[in-house]
PDB file of N, CA and C in Angstrom:
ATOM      1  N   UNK A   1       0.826  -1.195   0.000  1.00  0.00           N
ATOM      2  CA  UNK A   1       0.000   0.000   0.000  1.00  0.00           C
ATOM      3  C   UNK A   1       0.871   1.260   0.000  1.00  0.00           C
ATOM      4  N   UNK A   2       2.045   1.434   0.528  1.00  0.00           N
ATOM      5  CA  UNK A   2       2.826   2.114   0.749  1.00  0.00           C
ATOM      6  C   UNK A   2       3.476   2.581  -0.420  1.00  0.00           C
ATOM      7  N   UNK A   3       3.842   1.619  -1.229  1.00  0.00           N
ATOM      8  CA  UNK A   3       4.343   1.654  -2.909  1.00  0.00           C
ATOM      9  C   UNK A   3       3.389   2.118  -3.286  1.00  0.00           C
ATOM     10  N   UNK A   4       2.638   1.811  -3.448  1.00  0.00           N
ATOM     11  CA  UNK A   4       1.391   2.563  -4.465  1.00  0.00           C
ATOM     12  C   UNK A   4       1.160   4.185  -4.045  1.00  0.00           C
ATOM     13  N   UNK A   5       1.092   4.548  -2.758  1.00  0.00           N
ATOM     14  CA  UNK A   5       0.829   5.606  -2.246  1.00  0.00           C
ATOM     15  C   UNK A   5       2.157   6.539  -3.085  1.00  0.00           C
ATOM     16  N   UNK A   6       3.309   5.895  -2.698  1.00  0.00           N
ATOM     17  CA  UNK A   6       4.221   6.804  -3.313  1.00  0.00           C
ATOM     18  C   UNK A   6       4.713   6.857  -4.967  1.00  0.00           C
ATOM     19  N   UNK A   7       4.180   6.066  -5.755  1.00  0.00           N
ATOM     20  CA  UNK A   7       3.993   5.513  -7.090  1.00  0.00           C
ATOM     21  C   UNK A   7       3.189   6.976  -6.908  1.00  0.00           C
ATOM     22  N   UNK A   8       1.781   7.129  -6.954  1.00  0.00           N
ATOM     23  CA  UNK A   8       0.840   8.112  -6.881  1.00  0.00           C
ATOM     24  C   UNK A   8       1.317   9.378  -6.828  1.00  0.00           C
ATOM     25  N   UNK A   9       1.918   9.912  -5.734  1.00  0.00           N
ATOM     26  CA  UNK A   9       2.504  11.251  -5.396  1.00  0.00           C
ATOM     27  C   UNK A   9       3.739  11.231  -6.200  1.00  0.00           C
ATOM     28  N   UNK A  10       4.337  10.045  -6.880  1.00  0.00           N
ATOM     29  CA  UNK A  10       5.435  10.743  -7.954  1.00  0.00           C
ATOM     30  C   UNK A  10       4.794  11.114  -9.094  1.00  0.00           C
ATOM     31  N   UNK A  11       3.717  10.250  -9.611  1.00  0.00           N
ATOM     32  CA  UNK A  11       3.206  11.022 -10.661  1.00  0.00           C
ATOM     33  C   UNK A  11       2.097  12.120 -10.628  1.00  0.00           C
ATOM     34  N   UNK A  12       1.211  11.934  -9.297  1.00  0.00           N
ATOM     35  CA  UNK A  12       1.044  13.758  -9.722  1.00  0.00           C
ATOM     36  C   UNK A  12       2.082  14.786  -9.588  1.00  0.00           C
ATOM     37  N   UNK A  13       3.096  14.703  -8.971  1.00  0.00           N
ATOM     38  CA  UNK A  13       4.300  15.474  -8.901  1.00  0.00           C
ATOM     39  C   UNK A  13       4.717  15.929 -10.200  1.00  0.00           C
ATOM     40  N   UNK A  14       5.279  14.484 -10.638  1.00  0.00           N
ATOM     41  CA  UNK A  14       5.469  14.824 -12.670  1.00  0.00           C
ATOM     42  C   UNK A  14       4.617  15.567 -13.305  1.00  0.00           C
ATOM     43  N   UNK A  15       3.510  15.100 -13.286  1.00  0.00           N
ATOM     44  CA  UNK A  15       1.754  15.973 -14.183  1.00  0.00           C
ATOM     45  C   UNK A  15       1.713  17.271 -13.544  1.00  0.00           C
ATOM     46  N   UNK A  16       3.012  17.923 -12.346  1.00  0.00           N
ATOM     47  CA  UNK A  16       2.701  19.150 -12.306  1.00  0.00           C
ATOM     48  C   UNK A  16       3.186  20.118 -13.108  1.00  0.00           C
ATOM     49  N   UNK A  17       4.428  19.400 -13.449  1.00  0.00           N
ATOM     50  CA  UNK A  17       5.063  20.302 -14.594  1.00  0.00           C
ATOM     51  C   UNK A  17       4.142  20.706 -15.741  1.00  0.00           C
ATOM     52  N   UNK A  18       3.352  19.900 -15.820  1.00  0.00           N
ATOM     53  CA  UNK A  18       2.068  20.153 -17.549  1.00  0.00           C
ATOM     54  C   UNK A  18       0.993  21.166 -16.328  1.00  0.00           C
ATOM     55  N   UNK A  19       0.736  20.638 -15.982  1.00  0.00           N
ATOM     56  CA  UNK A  19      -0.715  21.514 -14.852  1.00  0.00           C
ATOM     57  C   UNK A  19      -0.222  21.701 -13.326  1.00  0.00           C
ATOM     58  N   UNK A  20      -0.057  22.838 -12.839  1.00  0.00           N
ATOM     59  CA  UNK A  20       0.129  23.079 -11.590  1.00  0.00           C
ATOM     60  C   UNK A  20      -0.834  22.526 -10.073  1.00  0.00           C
ATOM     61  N   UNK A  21      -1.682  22.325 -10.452  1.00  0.00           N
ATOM     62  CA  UNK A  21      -2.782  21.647 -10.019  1.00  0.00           C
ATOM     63  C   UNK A  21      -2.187  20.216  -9.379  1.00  0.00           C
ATOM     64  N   UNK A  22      -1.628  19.819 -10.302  1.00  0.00           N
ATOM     65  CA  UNK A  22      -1.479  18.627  -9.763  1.00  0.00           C
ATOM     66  C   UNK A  22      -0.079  18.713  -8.476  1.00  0.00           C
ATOM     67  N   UNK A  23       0.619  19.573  -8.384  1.00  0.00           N
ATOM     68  CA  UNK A  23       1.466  19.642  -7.383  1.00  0.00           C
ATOM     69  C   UNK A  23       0.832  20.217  -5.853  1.00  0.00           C
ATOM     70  N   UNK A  24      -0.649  20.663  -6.320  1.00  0.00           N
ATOM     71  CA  UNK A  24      -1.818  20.966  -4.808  1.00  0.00           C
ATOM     72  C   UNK A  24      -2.224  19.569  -4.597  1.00  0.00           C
ATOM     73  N   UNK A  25      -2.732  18.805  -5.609  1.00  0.00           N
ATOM     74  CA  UNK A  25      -2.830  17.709  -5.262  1.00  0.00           C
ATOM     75  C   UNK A  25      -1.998  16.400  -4.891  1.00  0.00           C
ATOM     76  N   UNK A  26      -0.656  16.558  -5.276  1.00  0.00           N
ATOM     77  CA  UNK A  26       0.492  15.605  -4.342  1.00  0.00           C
ATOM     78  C   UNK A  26       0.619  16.382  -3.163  1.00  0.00           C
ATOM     79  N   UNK A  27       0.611  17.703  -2.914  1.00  0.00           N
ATOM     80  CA  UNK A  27       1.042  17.847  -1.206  1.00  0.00           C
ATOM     81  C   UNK A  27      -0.186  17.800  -0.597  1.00  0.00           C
ATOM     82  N   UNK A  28      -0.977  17.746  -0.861  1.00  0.00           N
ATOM     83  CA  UNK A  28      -2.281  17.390  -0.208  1.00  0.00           C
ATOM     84  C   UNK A  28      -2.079  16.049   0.597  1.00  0.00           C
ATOM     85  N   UNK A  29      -1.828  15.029  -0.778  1.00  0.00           N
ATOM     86  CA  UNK A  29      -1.798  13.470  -0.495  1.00  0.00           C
ATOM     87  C   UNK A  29      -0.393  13.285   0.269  1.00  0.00           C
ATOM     88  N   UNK A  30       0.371  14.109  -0.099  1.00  0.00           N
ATOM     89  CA  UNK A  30       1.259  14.031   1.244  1.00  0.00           C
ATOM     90  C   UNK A  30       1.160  14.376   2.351  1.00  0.00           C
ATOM     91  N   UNK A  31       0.461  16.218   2.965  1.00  0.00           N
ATOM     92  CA  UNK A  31      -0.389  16.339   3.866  1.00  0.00           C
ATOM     93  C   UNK A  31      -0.669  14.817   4.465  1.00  0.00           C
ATOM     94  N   UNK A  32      -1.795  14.477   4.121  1.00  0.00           N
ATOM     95  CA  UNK A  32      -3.091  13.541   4.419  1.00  0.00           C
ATOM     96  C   UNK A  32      -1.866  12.469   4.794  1.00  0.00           C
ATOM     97  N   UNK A  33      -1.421  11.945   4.444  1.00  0.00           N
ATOM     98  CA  UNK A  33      -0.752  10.611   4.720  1.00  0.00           C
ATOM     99  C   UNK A  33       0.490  10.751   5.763  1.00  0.00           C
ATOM    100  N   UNK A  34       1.275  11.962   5.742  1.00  0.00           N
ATOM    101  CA  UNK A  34       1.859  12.176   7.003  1.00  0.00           C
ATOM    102  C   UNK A  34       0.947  12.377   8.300  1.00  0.00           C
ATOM    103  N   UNK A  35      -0.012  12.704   8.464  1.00  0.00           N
ATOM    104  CA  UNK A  35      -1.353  13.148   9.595  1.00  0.00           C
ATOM    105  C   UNK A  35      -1.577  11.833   9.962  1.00  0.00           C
ATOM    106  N   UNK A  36      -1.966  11.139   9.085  1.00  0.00           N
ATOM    107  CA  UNK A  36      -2.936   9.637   9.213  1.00  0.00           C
ATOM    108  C   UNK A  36      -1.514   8.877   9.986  1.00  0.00           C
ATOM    109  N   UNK A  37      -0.479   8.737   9.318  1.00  0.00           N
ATOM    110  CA  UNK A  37       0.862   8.042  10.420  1.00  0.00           C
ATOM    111  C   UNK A  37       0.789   8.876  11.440  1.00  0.00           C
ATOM    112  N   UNK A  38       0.632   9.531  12.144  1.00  0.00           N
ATOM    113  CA  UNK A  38       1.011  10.619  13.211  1.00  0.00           C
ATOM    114  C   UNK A  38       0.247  10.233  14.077  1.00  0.00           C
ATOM    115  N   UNK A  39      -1.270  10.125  13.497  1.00  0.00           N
ATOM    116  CA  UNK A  39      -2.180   9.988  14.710  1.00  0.00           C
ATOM    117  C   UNK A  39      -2.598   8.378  14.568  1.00  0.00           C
ATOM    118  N   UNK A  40      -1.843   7.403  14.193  1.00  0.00           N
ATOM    119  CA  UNK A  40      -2.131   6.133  13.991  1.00  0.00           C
ATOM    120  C   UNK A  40      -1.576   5.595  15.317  1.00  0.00           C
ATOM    121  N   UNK A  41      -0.700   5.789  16.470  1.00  0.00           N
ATOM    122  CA  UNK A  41      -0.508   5.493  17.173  1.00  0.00           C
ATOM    123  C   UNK A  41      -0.854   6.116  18.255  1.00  0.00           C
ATOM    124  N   UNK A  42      -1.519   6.421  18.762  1.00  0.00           N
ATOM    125  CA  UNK A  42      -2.112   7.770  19.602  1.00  0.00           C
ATOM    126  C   UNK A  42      -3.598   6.820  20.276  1.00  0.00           C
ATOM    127  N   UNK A  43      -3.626   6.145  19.885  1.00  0.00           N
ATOM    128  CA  UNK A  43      -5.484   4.946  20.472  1.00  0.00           C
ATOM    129  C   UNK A  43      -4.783   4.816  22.007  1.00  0.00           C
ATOM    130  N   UNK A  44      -5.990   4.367  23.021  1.00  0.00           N
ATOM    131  CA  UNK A  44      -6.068   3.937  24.192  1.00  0.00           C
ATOM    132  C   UNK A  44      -5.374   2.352  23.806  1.00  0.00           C
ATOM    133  N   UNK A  45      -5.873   1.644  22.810  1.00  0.00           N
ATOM    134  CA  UNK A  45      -5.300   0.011  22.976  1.00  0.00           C
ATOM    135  C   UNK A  45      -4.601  -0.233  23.040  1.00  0.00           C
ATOM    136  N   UNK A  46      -3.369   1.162  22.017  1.00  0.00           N
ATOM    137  CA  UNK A  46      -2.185   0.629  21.903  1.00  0.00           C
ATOM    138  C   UNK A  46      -0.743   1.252  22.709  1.00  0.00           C
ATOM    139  N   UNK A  47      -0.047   0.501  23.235  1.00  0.00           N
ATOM    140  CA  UNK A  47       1.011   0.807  24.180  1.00  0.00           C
ATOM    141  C   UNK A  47      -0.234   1.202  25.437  1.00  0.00           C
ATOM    142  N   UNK A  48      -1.079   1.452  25.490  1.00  0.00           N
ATOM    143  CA  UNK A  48      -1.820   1.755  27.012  1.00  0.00           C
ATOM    144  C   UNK A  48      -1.291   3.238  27.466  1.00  0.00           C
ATOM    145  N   UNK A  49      -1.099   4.272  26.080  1.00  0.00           N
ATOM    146  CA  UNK A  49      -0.326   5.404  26.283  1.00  0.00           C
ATOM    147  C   UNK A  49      -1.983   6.455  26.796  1.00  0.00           C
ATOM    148  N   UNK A  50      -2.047   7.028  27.835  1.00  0.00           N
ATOM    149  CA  UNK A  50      -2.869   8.484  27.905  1.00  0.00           C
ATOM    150  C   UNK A  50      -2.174   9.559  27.459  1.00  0.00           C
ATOM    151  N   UNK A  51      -3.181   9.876  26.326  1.00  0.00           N
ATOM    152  CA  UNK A  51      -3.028  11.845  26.252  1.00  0.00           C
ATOM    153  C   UNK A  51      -3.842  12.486  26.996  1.00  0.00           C
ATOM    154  N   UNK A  52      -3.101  13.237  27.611  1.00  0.00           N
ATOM    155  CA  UNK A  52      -3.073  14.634  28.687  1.00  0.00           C
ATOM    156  C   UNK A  52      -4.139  15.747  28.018  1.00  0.00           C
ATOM    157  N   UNK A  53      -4.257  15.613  26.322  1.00  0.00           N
ATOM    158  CA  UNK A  53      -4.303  16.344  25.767  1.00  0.00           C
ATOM    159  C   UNK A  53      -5.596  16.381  25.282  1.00  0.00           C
ATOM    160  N   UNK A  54      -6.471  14.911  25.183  1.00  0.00           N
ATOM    161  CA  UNK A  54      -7.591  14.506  25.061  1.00  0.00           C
ATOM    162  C   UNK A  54      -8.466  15.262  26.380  1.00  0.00           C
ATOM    163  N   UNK A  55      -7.872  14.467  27.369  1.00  0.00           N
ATOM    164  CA  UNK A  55      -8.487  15.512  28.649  1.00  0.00           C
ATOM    165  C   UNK A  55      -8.651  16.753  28.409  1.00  0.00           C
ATOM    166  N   UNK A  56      -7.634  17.254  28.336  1.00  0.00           N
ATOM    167  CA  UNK A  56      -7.589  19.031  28.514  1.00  0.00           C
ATOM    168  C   UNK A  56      -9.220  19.202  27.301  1.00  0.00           C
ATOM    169  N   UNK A  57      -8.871  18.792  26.180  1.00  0.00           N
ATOM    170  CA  UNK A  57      -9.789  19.108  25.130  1.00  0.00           C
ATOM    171  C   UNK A  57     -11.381  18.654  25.831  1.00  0.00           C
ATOM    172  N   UNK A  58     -11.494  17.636  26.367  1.00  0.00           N
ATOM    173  CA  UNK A  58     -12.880  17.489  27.131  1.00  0.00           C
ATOM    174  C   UNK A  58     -13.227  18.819  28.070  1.00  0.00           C
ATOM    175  N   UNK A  59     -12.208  18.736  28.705  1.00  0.00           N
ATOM    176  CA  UNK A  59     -12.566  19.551  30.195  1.00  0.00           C
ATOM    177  C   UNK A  59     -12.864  21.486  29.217  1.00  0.00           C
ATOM    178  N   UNK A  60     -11.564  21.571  28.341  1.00  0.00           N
ATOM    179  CA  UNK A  60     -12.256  23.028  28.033  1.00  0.00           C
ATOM    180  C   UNK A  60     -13.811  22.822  27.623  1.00  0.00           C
ATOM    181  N   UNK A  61     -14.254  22.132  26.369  1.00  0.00           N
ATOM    182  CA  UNK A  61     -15.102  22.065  26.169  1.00  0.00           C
ATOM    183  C   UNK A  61     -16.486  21.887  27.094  1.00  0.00           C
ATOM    184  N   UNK A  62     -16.123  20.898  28.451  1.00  0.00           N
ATOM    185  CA  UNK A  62     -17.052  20.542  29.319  1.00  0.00           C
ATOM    186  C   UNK A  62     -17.440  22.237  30.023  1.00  0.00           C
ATOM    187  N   UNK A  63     -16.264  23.151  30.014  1.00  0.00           N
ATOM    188  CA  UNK A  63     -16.345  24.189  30.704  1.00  0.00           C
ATOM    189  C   UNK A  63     -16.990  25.431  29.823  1.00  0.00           C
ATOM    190  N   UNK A  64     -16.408  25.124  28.529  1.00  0.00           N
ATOM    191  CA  UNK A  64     -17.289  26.324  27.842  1.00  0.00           C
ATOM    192  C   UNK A  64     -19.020  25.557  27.612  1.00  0.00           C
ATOM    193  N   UNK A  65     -19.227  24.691  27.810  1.00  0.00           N
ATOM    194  CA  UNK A  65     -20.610  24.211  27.737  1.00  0.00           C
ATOM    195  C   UNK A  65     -21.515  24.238  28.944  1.00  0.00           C
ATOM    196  N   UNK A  66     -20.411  24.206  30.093  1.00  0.00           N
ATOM    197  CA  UNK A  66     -21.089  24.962  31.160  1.00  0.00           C
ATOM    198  C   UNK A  66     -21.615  26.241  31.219  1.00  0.00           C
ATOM    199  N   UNK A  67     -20.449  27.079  30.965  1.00  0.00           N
ATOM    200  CA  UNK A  67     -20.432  28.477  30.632  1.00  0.00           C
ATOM    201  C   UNK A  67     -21.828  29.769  30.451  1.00  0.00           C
ATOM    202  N   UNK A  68     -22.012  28.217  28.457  1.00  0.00           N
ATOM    203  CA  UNK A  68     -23.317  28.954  27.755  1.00  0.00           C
ATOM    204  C   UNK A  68     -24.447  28.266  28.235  1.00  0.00           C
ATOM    205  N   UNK A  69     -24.647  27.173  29.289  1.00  0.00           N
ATOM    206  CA  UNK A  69     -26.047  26.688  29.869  1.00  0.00           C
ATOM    207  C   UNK A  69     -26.327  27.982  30.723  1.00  0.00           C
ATOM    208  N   UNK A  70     -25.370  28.578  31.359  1.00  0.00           N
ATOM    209  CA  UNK A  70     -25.614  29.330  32.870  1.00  0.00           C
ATOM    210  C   UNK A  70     -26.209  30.671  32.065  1.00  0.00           C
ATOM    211  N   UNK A  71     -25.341  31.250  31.148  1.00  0.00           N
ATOM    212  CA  UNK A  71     -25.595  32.515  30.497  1.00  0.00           C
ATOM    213  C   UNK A  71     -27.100  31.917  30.074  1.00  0.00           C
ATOM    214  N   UNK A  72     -27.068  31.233  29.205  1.00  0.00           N
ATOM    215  CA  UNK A  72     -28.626  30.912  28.128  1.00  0.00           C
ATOM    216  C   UNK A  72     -29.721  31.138  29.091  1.00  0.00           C
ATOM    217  N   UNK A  73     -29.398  30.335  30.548  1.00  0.00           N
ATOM    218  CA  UNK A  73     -30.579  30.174  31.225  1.00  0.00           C
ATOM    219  C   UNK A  73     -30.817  31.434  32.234  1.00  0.00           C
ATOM    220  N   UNK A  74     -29.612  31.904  32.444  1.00  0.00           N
ATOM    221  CA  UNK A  74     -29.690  33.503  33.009  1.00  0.00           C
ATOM    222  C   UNK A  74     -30.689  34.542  31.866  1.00  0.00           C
ATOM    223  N   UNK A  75     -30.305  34.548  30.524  1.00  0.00           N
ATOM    224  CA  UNK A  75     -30.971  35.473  29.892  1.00  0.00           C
ATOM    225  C   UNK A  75     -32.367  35.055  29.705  1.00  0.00           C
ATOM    226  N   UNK A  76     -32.813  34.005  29.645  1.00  0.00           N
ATOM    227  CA  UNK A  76     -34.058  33.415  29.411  1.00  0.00           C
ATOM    228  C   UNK A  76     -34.947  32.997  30.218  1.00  0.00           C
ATOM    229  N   UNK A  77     -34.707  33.155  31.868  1.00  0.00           N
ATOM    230  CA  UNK A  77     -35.204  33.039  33.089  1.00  0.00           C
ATOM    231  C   UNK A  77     -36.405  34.019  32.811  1.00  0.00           C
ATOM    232  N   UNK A  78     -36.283  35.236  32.866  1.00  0.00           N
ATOM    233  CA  UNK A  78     -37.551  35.995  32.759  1.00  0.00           C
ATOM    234  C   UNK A  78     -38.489  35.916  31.794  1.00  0.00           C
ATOM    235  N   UNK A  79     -38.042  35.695  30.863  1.00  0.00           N
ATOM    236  CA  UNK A  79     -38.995  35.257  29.553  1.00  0.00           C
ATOM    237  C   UNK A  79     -39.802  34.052  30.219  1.00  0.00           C
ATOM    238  N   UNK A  80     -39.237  32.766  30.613  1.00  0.00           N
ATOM    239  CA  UNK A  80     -39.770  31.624  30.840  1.00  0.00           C
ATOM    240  C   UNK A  80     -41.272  32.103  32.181  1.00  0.00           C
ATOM    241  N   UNK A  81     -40.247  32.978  33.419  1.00  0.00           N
ATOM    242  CA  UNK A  81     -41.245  33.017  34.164  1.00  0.00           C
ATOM    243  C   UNK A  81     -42.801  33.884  33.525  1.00  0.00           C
ATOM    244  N   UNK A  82     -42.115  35.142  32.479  1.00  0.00           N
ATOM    245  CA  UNK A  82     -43.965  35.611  32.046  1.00  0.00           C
ATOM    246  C   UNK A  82     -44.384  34.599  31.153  1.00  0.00           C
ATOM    247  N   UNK A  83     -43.840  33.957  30.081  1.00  0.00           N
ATOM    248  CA  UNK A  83     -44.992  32.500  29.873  1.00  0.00           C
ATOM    249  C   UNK A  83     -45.223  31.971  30.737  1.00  0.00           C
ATOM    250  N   UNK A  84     -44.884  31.662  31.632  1.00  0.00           N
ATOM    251  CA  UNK A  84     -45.512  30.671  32.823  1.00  0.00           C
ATOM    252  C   UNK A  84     -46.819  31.392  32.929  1.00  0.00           C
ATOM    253  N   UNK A  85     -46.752  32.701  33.584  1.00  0.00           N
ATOM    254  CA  UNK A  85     -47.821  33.347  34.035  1.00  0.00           C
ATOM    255  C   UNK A  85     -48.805  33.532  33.320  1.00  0.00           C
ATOM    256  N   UNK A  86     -48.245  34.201  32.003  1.00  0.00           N
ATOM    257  CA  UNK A  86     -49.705  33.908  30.737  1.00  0.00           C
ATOM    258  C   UNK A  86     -50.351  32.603  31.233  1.00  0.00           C
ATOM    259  N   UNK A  87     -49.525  31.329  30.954  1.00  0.00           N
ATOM    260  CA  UNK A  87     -50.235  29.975  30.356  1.00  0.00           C
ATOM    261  C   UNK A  87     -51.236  29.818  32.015  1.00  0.00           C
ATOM    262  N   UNK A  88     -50.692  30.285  33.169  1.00  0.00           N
ATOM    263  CA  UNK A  88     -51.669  29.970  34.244  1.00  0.00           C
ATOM    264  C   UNK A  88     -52.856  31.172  34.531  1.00  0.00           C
ATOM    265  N   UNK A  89     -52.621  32.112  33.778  1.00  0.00           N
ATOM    266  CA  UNK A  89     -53.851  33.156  34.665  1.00  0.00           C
ATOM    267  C   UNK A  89     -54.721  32.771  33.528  1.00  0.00           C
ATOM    268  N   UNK A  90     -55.888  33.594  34.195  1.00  0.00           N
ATOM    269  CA  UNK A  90     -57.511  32.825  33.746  1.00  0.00           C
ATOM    270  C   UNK A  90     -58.001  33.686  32.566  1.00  0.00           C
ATOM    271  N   UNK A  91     -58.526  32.851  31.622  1.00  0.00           N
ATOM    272  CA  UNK A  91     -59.005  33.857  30.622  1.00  0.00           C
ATOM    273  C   UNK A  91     -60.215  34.722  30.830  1.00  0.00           C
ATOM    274  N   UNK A  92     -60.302  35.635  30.101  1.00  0.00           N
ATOM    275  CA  UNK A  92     -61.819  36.145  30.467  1.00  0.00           C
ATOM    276  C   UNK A  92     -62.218  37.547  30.612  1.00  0.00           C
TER     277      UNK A  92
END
């Protein structure tokens, strides 16, 4: 798979000399395929390694999602309580 991958990126490399295009599209596929090795070893199964970094990314997120519940429900508290009051007082 590896041969082929780099078979591939030599010849769009070559086809850039005729169309430039094709040299966005070998560093792309080079991009993409250096990333994909990078984060191929990085799983919980393997080596039993923790990232520090996964956490951090939960916890900001857990905290900015705290954040906008408190604001949302701060700005929308009064609204909620006069529908309440509409939907209970009596028509007539």
């Amino acid at each position: 798979m590896f041969i082929l991958l780099l078979v591939l990126i030599a010849v769009l490399f070559g086809s850039g000399f005729l169309h430039p295009v094709w040299w966005v599209a070998a560093a792309v596929l080079i991009y993409g395929s250096t990333r994909r090795g990078r984060d191929r070893g990085r799983g919980r199964g393997r080596g039993g390694g923790y990232d520090p970094g996964d956490y951090r990314d939960y916890r900001d997120y857990r905290d900015r999602r705290e954040r906008w519940d408190r604001r949302y429900d701060r700005q929308n508290q009064a609204r909620r309580r006069r529908e309440n009051r509409r939907d209970h007082e009596p028509h007539g």
